[in-house]
Protein backbone atom coordinates (compact mmCIF):
# COMPACT_ATOMS: atom_id res chain seq x y z
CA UNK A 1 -5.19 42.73 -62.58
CA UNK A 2 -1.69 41.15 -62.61
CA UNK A 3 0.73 44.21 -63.00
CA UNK A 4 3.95 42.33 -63.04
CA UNK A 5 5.10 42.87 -60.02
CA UNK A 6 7.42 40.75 -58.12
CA UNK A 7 7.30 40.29 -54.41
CA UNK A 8 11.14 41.98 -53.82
CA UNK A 9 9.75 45.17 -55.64
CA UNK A 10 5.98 45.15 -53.37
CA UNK A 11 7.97 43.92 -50.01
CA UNK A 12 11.48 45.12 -48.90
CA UNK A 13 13.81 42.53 -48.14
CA UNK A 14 14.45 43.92 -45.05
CA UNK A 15 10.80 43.12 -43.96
CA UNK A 16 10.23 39.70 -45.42
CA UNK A 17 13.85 39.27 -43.09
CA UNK A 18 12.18 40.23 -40.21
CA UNK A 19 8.87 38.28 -40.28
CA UNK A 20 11.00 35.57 -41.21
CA UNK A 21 12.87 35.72 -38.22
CA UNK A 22 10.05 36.32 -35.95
CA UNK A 23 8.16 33.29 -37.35
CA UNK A 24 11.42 31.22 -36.75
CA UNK A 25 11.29 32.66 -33.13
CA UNK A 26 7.81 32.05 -32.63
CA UNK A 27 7.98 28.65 -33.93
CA UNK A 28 11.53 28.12 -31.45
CA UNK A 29 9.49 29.32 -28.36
CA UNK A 30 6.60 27.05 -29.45
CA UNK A 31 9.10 23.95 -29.27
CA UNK A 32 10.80 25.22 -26.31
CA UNK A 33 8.40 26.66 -23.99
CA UNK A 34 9.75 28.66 -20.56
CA UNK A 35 9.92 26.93 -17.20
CA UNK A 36 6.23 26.43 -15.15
CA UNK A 37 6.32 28.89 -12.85
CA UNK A 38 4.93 27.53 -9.34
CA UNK A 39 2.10 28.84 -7.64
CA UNK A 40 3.04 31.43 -5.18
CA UNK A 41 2.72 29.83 -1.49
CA UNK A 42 0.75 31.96 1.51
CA UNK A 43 3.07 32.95 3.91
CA UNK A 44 0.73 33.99 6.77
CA UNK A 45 -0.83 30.56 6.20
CA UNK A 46 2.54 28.79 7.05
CA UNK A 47 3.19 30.79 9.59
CA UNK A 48 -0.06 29.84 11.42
CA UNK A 49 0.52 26.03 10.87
CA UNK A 50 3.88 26.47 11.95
CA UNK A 51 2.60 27.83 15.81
CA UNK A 52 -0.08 25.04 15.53
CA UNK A 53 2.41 22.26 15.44
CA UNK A 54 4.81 24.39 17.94
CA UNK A 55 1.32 24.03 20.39
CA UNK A 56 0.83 20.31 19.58
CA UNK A 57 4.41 19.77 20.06
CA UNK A 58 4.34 21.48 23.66
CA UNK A 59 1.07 19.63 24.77
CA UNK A 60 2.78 16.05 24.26
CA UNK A 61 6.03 15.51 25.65
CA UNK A 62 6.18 11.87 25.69
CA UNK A 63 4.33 11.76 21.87
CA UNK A 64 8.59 12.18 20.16
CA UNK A 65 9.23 8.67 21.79
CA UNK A 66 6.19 7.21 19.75
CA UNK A 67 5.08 8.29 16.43
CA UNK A 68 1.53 9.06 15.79
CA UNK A 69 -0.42 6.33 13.92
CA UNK A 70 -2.04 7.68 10.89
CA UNK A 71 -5.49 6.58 8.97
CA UNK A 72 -8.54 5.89 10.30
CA UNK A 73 -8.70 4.04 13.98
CA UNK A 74 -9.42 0.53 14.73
CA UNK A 75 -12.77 -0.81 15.41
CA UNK A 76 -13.54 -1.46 18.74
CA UNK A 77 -16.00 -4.69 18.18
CA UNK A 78 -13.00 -6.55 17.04
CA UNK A 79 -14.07 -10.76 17.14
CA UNK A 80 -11.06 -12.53 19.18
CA UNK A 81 -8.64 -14.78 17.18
CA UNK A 82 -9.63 -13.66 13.60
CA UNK A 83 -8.56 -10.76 11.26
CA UNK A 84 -10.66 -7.95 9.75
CA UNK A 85 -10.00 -9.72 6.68
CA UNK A 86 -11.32 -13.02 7.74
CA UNK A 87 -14.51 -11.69 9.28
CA UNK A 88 -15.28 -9.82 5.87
CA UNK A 89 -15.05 -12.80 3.60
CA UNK A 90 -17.19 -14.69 6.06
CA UNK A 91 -20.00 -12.24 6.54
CA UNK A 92 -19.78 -12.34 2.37
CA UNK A 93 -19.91 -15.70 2.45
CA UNK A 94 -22.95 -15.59 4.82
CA UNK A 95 -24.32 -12.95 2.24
CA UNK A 96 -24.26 -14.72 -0.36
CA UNK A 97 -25.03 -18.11 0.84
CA UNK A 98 -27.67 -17.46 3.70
CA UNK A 99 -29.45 -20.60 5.40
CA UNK A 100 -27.21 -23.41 4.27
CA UNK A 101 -29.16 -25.58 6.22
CA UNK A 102 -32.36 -25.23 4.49
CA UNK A 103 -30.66 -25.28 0.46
């Protein structure tokens, strides 16, 4: 089975060279990898929201003096002299501890 034969004489050197090289390159790319490239943006999607905020900007003049508010609007059953806070841990409170009169 074994005939004596060396790897030089069943593999040119030039060969074993050049899979050693592109292992070594492989391996380098593998360590190295290329810049993400980003996800392409839709133009005719930023040109529409562009016209939509040149139409809101039109309709409000007086909205550049004061900035919008953002998040979710106020409650309108607000209780007089406490915070949203306050009235939360109470109504807990009342939860939790219902009919103190009767314990």
């Amino acid at each position: 089975m074994l005939s004596g034969k060396s790897w030089d004489e069943i593999i040119p050197e030039q060969e074993r060279h050049k899979i050693d090289d592109e292992e070594l390159h492989q391996q380098l790319i593998a360590l190295n990898p290329p810049p993400r490239s980003r996800k392409t943006v839709n133009r005719s999607t930023d040109q529409a929201d562009q016209r939509r905020r040149s139409n809101d900007d039109d309709d409000d003049d007086d909205s550049e003096s004061t900035p919008r508010k953002k998040g979710r609007p106020r409650a309108a059953n607000e209780v007089k002299g406490f915070t949203n806070t306050e009235l939360k841990r109470f109504l807990k409170s009342i939860k939790k501890f219902g009919r103190p009169l009767e314990r």
